[in-house]
C-alpha atoms as a PDB file:
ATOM      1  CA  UNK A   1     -29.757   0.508   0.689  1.00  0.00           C
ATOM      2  CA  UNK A   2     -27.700  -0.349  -1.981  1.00  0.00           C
ATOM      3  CA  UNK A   3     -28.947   0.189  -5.190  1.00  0.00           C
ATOM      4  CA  UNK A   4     -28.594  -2.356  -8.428  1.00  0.00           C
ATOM      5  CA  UNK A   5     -28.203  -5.124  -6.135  1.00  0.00           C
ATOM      6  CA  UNK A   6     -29.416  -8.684  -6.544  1.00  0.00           C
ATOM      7  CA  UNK A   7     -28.471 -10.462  -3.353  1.00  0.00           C
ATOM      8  CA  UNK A   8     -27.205  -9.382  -0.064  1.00  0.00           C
ATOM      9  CA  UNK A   9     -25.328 -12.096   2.250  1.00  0.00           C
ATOM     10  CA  UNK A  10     -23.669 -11.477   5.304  1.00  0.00           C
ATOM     11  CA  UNK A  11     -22.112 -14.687   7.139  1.00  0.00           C
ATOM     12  CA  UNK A  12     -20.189 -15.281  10.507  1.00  0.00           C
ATOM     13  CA  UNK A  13     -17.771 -17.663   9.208  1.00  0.00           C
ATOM     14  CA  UNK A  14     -15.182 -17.493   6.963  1.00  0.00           C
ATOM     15  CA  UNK A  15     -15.970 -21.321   5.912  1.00  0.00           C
ATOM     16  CA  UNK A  16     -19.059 -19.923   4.773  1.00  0.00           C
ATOM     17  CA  UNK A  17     -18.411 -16.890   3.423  1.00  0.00           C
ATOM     18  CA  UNK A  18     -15.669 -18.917   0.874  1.00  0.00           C
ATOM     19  CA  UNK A  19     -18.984 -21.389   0.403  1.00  0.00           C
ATOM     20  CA  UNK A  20     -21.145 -19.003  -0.849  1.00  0.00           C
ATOM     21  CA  UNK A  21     -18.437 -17.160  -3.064  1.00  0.00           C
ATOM     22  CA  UNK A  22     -17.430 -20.530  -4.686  1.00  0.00           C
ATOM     23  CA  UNK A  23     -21.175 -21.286  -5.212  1.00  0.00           C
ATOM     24  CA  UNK A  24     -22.070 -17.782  -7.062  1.00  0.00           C
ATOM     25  CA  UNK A  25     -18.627 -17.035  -8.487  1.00  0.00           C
ATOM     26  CA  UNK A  26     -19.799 -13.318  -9.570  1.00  0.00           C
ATOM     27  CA  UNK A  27     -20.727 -12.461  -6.200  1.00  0.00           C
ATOM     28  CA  UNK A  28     -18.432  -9.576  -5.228  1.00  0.00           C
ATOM     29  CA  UNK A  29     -16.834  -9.049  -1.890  1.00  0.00           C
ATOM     30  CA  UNK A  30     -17.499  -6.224   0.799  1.00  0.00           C
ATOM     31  CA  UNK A  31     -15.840  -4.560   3.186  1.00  0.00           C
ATOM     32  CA  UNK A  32     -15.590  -1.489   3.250  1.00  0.00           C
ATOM     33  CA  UNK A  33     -17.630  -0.423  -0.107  1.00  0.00           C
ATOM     34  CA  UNK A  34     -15.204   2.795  -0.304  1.00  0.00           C
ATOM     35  CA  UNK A  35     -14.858   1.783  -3.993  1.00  0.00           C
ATOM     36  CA  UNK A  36     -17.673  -1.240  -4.669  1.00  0.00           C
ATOM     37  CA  UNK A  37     -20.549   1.182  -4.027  1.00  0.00           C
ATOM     38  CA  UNK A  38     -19.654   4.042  -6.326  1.00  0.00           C
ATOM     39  CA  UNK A  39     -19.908   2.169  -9.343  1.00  0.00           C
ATOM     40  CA  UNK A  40     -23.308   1.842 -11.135  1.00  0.00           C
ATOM     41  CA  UNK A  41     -22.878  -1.059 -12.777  1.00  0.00           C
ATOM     42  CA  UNK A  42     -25.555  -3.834 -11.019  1.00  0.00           C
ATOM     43  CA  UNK A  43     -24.100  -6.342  -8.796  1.00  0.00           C
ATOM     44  CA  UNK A  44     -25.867  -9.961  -8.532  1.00  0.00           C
ATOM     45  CA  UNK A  45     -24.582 -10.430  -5.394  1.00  0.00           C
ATOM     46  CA  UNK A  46     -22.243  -8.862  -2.402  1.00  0.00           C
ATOM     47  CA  UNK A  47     -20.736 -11.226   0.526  1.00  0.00           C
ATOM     48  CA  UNK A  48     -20.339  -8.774   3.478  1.00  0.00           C
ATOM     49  CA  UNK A  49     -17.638  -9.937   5.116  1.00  0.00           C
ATOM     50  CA  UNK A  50     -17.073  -7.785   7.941  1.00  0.00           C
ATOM     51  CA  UNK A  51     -18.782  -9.897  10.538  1.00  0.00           C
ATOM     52  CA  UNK A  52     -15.841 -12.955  10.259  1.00  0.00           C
ATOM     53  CA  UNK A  53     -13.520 -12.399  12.575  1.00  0.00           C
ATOM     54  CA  UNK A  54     -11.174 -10.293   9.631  1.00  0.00           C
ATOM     55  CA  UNK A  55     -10.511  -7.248  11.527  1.00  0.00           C
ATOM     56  CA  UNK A  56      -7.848  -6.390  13.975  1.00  0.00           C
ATOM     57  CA  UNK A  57      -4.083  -5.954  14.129  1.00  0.00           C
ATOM     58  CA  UNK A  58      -1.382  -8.370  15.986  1.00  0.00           C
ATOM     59  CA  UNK A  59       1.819  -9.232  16.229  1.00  0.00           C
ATOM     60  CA  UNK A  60       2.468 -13.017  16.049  1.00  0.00           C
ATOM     61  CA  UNK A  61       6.052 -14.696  15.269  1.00  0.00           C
ATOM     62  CA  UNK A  62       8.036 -11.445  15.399  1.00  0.00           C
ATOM     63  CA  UNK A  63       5.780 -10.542  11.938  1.00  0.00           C
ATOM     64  CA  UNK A  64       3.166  -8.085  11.652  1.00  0.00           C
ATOM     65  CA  UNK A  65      -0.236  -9.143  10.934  1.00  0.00           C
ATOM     66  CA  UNK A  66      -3.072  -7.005   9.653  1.00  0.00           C
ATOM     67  CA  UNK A  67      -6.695  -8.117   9.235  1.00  0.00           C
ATOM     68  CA  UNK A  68      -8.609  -7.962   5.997  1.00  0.00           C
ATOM     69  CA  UNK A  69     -10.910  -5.887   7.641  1.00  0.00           C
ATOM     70  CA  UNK A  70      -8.605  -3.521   9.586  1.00  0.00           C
ATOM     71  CA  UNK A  71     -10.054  -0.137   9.058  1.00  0.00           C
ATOM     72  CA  UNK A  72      -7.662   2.463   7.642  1.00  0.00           C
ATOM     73  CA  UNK A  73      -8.179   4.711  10.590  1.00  0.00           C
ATOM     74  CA  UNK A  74      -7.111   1.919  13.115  1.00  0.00           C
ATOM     75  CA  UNK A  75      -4.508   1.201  11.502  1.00  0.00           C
ATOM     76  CA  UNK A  76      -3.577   5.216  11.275  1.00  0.00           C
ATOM     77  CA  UNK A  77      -3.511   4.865  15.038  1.00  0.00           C
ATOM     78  CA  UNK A  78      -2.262   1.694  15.833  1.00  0.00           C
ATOM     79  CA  UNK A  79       1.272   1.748  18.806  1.00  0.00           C
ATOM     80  CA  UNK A  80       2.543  -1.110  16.022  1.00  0.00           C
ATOM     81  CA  UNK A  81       1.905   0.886  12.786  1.00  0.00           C
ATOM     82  CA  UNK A  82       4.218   4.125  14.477  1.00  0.00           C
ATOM     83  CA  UNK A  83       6.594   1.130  16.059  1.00  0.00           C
ATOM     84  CA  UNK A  84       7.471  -0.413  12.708  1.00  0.00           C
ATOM     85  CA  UNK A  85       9.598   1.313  10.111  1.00  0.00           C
ATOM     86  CA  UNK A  86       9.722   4.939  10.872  1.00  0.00           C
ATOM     87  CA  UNK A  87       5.882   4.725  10.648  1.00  0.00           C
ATOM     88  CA  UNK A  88       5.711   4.191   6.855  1.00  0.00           C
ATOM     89  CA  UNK A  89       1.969   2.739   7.308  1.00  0.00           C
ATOM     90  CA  UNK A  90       1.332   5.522   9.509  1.00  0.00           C
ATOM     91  CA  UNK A  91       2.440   7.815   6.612  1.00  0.00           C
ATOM     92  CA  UNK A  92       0.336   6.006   3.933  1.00  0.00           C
ATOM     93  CA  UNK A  93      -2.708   6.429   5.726  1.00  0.00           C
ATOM     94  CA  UNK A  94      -2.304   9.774   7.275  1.00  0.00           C
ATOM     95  CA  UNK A  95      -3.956  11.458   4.000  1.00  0.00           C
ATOM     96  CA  UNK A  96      -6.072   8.484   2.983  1.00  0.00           C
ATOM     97  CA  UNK A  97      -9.159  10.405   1.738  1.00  0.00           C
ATOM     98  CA  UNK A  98     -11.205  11.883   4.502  1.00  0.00           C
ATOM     99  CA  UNK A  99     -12.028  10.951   8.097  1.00  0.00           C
ATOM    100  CA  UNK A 100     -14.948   8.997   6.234  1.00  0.00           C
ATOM    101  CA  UNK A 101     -13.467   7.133   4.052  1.00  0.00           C
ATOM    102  CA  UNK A 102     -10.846   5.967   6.394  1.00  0.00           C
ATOM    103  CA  UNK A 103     -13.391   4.707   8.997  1.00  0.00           C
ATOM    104  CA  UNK A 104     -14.966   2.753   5.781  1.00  0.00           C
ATOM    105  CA  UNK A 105     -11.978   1.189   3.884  1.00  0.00           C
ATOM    106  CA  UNK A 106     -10.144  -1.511   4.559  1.00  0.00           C
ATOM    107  CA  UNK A 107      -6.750  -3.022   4.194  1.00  0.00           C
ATOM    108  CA  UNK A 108      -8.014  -5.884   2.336  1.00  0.00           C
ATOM    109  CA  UNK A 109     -10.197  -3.769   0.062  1.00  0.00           C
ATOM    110  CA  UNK A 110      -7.012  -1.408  -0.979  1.00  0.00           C
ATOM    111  CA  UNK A 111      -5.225  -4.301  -1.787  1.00  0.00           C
ATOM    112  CA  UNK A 112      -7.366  -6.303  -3.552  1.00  0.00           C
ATOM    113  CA  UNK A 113      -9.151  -3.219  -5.837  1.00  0.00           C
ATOM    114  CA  UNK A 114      -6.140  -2.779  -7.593  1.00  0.00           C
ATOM    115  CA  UNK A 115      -5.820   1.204  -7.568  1.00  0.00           C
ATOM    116  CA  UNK A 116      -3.003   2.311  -9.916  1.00  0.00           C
ATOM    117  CA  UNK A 117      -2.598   5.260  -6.884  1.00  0.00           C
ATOM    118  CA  UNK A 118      -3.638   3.499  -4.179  1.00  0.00           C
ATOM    119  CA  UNK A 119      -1.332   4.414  -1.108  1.00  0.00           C
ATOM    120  CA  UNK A 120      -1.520   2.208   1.645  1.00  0.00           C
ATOM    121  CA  UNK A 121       0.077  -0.965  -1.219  1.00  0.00           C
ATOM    122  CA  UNK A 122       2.924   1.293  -2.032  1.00  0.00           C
ATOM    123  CA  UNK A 123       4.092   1.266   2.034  1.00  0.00           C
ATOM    124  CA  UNK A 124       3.331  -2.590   2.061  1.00  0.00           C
ATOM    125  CA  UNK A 125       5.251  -3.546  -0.764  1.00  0.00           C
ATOM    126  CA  UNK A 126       8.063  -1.557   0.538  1.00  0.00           C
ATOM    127  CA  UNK A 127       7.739  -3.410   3.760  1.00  0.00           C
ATOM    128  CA  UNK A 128       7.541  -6.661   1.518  1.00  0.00           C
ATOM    129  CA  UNK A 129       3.980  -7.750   2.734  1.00  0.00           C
ATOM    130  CA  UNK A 130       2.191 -10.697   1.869  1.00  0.00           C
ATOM    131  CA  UNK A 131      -1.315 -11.405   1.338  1.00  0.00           C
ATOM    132  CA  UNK A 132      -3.084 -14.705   2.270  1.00  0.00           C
ATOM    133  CA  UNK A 133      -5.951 -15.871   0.570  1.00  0.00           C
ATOM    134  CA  UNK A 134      -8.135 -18.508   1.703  1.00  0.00           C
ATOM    135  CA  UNK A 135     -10.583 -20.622  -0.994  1.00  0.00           C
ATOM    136  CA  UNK A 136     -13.022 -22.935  -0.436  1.00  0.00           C
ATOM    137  CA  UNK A 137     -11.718 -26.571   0.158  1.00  0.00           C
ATOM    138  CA  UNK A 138     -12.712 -30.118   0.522  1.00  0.00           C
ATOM    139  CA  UNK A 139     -15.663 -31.352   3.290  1.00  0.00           C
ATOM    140  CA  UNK A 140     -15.474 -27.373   4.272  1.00  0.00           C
ATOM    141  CA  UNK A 141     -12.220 -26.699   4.397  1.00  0.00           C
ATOM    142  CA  UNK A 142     -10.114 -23.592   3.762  1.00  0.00           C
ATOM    143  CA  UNK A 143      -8.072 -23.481   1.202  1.00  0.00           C
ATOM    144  CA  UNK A 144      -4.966 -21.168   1.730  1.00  0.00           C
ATOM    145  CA  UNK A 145      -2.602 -19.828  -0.183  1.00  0.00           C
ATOM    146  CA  UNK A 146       0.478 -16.644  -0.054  1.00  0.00           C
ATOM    147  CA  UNK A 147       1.377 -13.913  -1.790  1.00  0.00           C
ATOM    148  CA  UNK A 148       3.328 -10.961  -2.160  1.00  0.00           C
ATOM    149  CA  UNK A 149       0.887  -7.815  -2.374  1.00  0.00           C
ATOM    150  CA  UNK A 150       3.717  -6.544  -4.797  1.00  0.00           C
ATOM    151  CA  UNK A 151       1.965  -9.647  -7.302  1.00  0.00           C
ATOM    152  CA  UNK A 152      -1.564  -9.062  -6.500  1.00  0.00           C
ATOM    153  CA  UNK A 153      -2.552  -6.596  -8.581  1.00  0.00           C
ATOM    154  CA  UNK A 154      -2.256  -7.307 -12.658  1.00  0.00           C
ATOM    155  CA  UNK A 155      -3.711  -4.482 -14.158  1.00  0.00           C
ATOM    156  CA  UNK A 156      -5.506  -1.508 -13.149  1.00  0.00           C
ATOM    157  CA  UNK A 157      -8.336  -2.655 -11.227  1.00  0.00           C
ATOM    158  CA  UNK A 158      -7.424  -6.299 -12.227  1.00  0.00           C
ATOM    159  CA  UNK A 159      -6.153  -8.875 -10.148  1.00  0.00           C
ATOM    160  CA  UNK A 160      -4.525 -12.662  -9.933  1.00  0.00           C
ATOM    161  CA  UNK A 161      -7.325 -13.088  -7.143  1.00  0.00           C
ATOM    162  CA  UNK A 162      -9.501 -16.228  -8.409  1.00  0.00           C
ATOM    163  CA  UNK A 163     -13.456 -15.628  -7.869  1.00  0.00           C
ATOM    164  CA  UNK A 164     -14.084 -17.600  -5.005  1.00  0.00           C
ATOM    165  CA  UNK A 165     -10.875 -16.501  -3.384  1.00  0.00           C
ATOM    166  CA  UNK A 166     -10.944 -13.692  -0.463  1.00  0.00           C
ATOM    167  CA  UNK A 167      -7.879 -11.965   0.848  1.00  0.00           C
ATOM    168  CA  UNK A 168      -8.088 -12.801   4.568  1.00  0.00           C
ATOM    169  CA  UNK A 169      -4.527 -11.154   6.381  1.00  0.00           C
ATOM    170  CA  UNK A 170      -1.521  -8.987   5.043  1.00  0.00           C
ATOM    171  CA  UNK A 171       1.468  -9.951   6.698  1.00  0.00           C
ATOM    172  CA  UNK A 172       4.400  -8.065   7.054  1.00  0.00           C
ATOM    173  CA  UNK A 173       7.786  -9.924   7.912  1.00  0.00           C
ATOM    174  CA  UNK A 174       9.951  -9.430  10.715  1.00  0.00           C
ATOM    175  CA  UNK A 175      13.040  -8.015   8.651  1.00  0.00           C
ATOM    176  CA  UNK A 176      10.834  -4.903   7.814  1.00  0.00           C
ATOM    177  CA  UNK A 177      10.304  -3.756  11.292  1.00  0.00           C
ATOM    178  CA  UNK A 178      14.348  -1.903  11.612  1.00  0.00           C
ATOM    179  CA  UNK A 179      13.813   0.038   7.986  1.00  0.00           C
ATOM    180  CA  UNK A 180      14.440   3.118   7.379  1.00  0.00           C
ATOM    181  CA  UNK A 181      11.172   4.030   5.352  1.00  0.00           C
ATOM    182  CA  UNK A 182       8.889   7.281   4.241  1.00  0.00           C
ATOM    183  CA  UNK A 183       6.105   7.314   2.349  1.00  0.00           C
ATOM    184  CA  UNK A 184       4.993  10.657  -0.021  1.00  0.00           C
ATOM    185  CA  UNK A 185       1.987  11.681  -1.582  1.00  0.00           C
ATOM    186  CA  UNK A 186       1.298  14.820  -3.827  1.00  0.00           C
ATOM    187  CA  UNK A 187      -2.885  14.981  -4.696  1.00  0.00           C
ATOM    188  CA  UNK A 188      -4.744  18.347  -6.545  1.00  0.00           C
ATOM    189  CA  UNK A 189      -5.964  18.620  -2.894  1.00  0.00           C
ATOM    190  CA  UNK A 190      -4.757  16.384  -0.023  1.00  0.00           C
ATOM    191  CA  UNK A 191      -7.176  13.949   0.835  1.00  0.00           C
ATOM    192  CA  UNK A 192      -7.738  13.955  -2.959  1.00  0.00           C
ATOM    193  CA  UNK A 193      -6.458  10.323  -4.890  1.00  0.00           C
ATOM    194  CA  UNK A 194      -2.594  10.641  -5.866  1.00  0.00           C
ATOM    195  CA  UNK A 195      -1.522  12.225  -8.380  1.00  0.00           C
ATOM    196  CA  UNK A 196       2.072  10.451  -7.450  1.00  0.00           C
ATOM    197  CA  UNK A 197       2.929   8.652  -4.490  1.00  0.00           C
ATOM    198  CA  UNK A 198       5.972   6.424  -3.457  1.00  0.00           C
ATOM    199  CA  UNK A 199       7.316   4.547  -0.870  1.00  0.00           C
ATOM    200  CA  UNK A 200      11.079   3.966  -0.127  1.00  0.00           C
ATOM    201  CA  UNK A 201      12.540   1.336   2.303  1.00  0.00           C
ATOM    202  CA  UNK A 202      16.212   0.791   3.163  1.00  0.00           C
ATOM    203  CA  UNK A 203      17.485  -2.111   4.811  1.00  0.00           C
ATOM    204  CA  UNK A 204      20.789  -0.563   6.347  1.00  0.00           C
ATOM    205  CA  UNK A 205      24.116  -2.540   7.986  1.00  0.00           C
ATOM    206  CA  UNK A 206      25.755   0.592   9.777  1.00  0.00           C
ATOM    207  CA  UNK A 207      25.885   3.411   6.937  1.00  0.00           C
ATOM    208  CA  UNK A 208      26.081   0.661   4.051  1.00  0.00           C
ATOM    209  CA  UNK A 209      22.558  -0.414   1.900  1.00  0.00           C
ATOM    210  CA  UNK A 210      21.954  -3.914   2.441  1.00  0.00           C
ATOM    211  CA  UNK A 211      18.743  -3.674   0.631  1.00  0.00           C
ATOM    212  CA  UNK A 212      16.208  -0.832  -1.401  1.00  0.00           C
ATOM    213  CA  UNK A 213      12.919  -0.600  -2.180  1.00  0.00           C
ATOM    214  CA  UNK A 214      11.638   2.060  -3.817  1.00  0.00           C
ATOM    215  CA  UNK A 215       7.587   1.904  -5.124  1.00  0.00           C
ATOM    216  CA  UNK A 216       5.938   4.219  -6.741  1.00  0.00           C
ATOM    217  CA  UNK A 217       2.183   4.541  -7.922  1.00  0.00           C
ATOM    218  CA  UNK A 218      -0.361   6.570 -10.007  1.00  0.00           C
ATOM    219  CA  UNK A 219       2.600   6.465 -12.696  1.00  0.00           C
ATOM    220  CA  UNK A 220       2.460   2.927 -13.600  1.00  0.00           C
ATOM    221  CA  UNK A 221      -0.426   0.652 -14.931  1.00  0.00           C
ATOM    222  CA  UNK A 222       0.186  -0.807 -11.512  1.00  0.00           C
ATOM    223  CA  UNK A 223       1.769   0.304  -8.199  1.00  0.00           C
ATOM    224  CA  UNK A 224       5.049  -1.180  -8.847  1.00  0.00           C
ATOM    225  CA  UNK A 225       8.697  -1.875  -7.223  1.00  0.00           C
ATOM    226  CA  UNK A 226      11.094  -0.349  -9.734  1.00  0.00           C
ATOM    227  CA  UNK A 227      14.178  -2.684  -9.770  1.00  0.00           C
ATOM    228  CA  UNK A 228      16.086  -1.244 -12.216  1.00  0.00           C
ATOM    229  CA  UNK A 229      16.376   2.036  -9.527  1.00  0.00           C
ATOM    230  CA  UNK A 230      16.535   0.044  -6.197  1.00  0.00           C
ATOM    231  CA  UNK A 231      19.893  -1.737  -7.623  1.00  0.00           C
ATOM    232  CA  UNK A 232      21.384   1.519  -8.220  1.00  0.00           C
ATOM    233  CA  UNK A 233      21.498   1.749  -4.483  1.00  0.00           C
ATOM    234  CA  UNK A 234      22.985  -2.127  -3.076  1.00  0.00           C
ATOM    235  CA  UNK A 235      25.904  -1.467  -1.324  1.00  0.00           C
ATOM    236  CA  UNK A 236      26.101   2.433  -1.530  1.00  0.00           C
ATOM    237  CA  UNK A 237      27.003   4.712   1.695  1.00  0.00           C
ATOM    238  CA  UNK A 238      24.215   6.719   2.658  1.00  0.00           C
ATOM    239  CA  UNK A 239      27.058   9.642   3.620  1.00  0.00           C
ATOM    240  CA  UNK A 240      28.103  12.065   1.646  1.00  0.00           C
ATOM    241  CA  UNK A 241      28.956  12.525  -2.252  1.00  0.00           C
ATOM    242  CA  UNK A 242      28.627   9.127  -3.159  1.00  0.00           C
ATOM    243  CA  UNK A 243      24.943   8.736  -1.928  1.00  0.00           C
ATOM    244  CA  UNK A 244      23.901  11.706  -3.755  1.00  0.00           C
ATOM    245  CA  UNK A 245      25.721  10.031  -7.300  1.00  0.00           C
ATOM    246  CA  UNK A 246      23.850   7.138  -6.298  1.00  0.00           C
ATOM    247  CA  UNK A 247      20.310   9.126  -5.728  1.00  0.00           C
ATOM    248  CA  UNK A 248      20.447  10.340  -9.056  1.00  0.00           C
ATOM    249  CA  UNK A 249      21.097   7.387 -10.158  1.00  0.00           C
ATOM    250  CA  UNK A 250      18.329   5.772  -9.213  1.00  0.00           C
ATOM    251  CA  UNK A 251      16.321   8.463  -9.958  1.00  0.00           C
ATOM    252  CA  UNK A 252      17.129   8.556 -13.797  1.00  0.00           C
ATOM    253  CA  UNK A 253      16.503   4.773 -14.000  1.00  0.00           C
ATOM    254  CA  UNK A 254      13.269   5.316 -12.019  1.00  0.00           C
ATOM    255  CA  UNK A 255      12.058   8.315 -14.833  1.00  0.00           C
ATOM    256  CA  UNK A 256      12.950   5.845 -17.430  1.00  0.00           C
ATOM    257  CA  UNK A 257      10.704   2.539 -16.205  1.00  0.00           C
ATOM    258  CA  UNK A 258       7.909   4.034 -15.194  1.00  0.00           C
ATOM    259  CA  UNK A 259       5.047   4.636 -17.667  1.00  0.00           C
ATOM    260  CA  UNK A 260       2.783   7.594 -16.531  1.00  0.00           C
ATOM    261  CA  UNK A 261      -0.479   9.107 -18.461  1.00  0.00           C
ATOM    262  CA  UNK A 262      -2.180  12.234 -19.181  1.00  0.00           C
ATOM    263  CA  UNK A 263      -5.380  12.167 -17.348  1.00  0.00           C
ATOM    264  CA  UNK A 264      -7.767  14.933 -15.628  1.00  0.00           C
ATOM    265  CA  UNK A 265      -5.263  15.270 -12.586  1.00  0.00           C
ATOM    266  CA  UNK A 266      -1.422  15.385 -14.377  1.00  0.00           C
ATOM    267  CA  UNK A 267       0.367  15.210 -17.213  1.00  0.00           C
ATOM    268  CA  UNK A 268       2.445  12.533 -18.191  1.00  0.00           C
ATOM    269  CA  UNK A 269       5.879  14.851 -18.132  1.00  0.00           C
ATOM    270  CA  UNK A 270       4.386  16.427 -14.914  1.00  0.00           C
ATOM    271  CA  UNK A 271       4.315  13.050 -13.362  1.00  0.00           C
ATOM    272  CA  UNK A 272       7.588  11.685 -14.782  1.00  0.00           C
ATOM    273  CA  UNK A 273       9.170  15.074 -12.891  1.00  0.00           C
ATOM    274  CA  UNK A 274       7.757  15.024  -9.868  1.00  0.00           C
ATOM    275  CA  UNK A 275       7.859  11.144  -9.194  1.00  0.00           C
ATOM    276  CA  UNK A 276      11.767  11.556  -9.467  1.00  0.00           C
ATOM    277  CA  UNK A 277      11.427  14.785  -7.022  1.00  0.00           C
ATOM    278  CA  UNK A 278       9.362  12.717  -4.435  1.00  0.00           C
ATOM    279  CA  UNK A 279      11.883   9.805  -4.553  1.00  0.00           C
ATOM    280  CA  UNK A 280      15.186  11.461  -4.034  1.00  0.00           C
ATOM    281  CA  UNK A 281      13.357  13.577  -1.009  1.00  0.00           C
ATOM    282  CA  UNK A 282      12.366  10.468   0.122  1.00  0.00           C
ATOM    283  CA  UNK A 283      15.985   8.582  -0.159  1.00  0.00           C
ATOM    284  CA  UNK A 284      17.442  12.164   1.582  1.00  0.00           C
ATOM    285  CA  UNK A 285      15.177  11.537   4.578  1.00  0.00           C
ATOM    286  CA  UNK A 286      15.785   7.986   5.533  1.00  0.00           C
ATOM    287  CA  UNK A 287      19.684   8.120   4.772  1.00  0.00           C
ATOM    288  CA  UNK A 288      19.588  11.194   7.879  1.00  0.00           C
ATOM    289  CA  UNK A 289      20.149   9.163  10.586  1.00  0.00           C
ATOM    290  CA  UNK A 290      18.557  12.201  12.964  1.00  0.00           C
ATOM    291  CA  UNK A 291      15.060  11.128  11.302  1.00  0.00           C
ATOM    292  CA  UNK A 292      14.883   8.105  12.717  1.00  0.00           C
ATOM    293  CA  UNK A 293      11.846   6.871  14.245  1.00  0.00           C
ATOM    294  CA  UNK A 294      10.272  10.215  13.358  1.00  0.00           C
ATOM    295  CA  UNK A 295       6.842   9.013  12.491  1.00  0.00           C
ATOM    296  CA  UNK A 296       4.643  11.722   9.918  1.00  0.00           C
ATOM    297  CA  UNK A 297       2.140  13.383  11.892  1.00  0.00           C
ATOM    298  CA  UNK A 298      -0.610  15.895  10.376  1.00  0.00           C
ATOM    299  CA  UNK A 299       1.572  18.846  11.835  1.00  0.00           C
ATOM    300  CA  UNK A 300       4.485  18.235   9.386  1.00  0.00           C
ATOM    301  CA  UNK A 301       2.474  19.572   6.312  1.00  0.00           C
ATOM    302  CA  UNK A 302       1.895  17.981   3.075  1.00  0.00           C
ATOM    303  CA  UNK A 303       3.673  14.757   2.928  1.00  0.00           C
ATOM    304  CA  UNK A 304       5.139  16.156  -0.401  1.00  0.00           C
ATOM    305  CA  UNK A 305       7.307  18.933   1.192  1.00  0.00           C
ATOM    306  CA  UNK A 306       8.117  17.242   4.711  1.00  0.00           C
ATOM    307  CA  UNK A 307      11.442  18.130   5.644  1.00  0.00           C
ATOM    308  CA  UNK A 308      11.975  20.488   2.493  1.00  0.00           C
ATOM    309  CA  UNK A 309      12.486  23.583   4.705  1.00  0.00           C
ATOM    310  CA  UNK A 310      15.074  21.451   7.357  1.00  0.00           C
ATOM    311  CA  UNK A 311      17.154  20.797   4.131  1.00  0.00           C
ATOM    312  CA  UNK A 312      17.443  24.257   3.006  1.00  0.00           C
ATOM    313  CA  UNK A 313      19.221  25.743   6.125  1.00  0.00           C
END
């Protein structure tokens, strides 16, 4: 039962699923109902959309392709999530709230509920995922249209998403599969919501940076790519002196874009600090060419301090 609730459709198309949502624009969209059913407010009407065909995982065109519906504990366990840069997705949903919640939520639903910490967007921006959204069209047509998760989310808990639009697949391209990439949480507990997270992708020719992404969330009104800190690393070598100069480079630039708050679980200058600290451990990691293809497992610890001890000898 869900309480507050007006109407209650479930359909087993996605033609008319996007039919009723253009017809009732405030009907809201389930999935999983990890985060629509803890609020109180009352909802006029839900489209369940977990009987359309949405779920699964595939690869199709050398690309990555994850259905809205995809459950984050398939995905935790997926051969293609732990075959596809260094496991980063694998990482990302290894401390996704409890065994419950990940056999609830959905990829679709993390994406599209705009959750300034939400984990499993900051390892597909890093990969450069898109989103595609379908819309109801002409005669009963699909409307369809792409784009990058990094855009999706506006605000916290605010999207570009139009009200009769659905998120139906996150794609991730082919050029992410060879990156070097590590995801890192630090929570008051771990399956608890961030308190920081980041992800951090490089795009390597030999020892050289071709490309960076570093992402970074529960620090910024969104989870955001900080540019200003990935350009500190183009063209550096991931050996030696230099690519520590260049690691606190983009570390400094990193403190100074980001805009953190003081809420129940941090302070602002706690979580200035320690998103700089999970960064550069992150950039150490993927530069070590003898941690490639290592993907996080629960037996590594918190995802805060993996490799921490390694380092120090």
């Amino acid at each position: 039962m869900i309480p507050h609730l007006g109407a209650y459709y479930r359909p087993d198309r996605l033609s008319a699923a996007l039919a009723l949502l253009a017809s009732a624009p405030q009907a809201r969209v389930l999935a999983g109902g990890t985060d629509l059913l803890l609020g109180s407010e009352r909802l006029d009407a839900v489209v369940d959309i977990t009987h359309l065909g949405l779920g699964g995982m595939r690869e199709e065109d050398d690309a990555l392709l994850l259905g809205a519906t995809l459950r984050v504990e398939e995905l935790l366990h997926a051969p293609a999530a732990h075959a596809w840069a260094d496991g980063v997705l694998v990482g990302a949903c290894l401390n996704f709230g409890t065994l419950q919640v990940r056999n609830m939520a959905t990829v679709g639903g993390n994406v599209a509920h705009a959750l300034p910490a939400a984990d499993l967007v900051a390892a597909l921006i890093a990969l450069d995922a898109e989103a595609r959204l379908a819309r109801a069209g002409p005669q009963g047509g699909i409307r369809w249209r792409t784009l990058p998760v990094a855009a999706i989310a506006t605000a916290p808990f605010a999207t570009c998403i139009e009200p009769a639009e659905l998120i139906a697949e996150v794609r991730v391209p082919a050029r992410a599969r060879a990156r070097r990439a590590q995801f890192r949480k630090i929570g008051r507990v771990v399956k608890d919501l961030a308190q920081v997270n980041c992800a951090v992708a490089l795009d390597l020719e030999g020892e050289r940076v071709r490309e960076a992404r570093i992402v970074v969330g529960a620090v910024h009104p969104t989870v955001t790519r900080v540019p200003t800190a990935e350009v500190e690393l183009h063209g550096a070598d991931t050996r030696g002196a230099e690519w520590r100069a260049r690691v606190a480079r983009a570390v400094s630039a990193l403190r100074d874009f980001i805009q953190p708050i003081t809420d129940t679980r941090a302070t602002r200058e706690w979580r200035r600090h320690v998103c700089g600290v999970l960064v550069r451990r992150s950039l150490e990691w993927v530069a070590d060419p003898s941690t490639r293809g290592r993907v996080p497992r629960y037996e590594d610890g918190p995802l805060y301090r993996v490799g921490v001890r390694e380092a120090r000898r």
